[in-house]
Protein backbone atom coordinates (compact mmCIF):
# COMPACT_ATOMS: atom_id res chain seq x y z
CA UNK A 1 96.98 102.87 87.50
CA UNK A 2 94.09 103.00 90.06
CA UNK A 3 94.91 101.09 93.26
CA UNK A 4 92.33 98.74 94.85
CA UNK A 5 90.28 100.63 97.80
CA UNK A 6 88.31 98.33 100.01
CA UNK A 7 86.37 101.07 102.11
CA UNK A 8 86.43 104.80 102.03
CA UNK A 9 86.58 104.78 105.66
CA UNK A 10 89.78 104.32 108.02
CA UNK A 11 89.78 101.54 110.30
CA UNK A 12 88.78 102.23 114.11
CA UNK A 13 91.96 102.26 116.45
CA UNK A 14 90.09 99.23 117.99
CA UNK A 15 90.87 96.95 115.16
CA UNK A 16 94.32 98.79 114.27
CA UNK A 17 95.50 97.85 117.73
CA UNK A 18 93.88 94.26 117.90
CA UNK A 19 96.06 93.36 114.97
CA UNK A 20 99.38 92.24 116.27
CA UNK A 21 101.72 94.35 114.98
CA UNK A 22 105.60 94.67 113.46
CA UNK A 23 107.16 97.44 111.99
CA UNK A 24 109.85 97.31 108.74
CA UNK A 25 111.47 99.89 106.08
CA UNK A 26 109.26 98.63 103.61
CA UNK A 27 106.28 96.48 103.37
CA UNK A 28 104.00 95.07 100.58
CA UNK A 29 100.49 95.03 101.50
CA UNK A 30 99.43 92.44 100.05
CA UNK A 31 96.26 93.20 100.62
CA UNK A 32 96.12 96.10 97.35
CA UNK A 33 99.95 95.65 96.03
CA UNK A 34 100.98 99.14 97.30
CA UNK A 35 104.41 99.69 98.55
CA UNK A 36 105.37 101.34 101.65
CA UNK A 37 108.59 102.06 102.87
CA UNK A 38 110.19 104.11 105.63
CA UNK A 39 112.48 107.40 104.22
CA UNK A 40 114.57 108.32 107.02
CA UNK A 41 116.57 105.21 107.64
CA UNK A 42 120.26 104.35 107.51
CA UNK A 43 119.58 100.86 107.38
CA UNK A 44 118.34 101.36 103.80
CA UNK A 45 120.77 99.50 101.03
CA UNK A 46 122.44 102.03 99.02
CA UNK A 47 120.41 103.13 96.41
CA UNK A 48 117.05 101.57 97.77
CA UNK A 49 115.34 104.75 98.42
CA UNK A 50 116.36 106.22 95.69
CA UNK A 51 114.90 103.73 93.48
CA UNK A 52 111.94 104.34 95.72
CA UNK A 53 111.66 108.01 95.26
CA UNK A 54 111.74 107.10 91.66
CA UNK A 55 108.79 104.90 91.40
CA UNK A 56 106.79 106.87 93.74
CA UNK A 57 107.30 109.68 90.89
CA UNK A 58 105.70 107.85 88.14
CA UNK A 59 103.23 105.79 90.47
CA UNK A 60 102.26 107.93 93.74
CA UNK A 61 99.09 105.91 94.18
CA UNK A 62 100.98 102.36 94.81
CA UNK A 63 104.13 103.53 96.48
CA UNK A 64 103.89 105.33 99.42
CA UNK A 65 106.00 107.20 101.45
CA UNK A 66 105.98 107.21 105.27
CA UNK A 67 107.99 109.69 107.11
CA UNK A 68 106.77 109.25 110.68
CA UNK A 69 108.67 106.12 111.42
CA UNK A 70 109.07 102.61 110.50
CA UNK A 71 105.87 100.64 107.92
CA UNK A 72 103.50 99.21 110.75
CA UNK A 73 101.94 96.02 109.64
CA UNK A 74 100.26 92.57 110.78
CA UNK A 75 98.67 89.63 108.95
CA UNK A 76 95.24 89.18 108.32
CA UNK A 77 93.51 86.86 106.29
CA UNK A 78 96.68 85.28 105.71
CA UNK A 79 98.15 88.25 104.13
CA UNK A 80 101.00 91.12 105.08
CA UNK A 81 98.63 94.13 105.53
CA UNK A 82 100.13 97.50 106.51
CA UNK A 83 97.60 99.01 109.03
CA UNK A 84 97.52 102.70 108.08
CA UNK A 85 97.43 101.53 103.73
CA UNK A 86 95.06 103.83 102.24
CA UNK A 87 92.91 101.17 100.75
CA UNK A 88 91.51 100.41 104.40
CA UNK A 89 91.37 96.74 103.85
CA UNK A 90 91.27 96.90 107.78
CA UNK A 91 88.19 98.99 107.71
CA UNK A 92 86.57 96.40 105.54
CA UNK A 93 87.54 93.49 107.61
CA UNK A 94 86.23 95.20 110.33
CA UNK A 95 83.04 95.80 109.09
CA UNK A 96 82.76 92.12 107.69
CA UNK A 97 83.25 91.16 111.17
CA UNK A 98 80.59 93.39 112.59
CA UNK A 99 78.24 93.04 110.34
CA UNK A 100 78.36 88.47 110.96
CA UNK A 101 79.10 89.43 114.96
CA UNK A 102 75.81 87.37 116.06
CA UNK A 103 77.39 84.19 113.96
CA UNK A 104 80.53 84.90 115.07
CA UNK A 105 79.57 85.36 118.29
CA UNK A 106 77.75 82.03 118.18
CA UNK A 107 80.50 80.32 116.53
CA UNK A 108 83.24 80.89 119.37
CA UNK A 109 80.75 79.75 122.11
CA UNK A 110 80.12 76.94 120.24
CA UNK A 111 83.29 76.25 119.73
CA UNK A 112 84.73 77.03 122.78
CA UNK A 113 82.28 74.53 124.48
CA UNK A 114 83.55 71.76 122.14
CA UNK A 115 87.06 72.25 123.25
CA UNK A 116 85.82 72.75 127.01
CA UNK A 117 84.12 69.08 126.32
CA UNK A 118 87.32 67.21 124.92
CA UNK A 119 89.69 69.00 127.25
CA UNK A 120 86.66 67.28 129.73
CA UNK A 121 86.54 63.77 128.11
CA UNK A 122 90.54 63.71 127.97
CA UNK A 123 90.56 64.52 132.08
CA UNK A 124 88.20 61.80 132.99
CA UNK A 125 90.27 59.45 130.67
CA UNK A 126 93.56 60.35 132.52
CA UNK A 127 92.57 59.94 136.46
CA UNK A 128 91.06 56.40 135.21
CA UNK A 129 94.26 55.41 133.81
CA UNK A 130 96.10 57.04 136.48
CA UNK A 131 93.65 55.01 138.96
CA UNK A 132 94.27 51.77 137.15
CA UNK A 133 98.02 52.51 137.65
CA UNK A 134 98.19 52.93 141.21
CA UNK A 135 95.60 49.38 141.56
CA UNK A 136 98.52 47.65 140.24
CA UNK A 137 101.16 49.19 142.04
């Protein structure tokens, strides 16, 4: 069974180290349904990577072996996504982001100045009820 692939390219290190980041012995992406899981750990139930091993036999394409240290992974879109999975989900997501940066761009400024206006509106509100406070003290 083919695996989904989002981009044939890997993700820049800028967006693989923007994503916040935790590390497991094995992790669904969620983004493609491959499994990835850690070999050299004692904290592994008995019989867990064997069963691994075993379903990485028939199915190399959705479970994958790391050997370099623990599954890194961080949630995007909601989703567990393991930063080095080879269907570069990241890479996609990156691009998608690139590609709208002018709207995005636009939207945070926009935005930001919305919340810079409340925060504002909820200042002035506070020293005149703070003012009216000390009148009738």
């Amino acid at each position: 069974m083919r695996m989904k692939v989002f981009s044939k390219r890997q993700p820049s290190d800028t967006i693989k180290e923007l994503v916040p980041e935790s590390g497991s012995l094995v992790v669904d992406c969620q983004q493609c349904g491959r499994i990835h899981y850690y070999d050299d750990s004692p904290d592994m139930e008995p019989g867990e990577l064997d069963d691994l091993e075993r379903k990485r036999a028939v199915n190399p394409d959705k479970y994958i072996c790391h050997s370099d240290g623990y599954v890194s992974w961080g949630t995007v879109d909601g989703k567990q996504t393991v930063i080095n999975c080879p269907c570069h989900f990241l890479r996609a997501f990156e691009d998608t982001i690139w590609a709208h940066r002018e709207l995005i761009s636009a939207y945070l400024m926009a935005r930001a100045q919305a919340d810079l206006d409340a925060a504002r509106e909820t200042a002035t509100a506070a020293k005149t009820a703070r003012a009216a406070v000390v009148k009738t003290i």
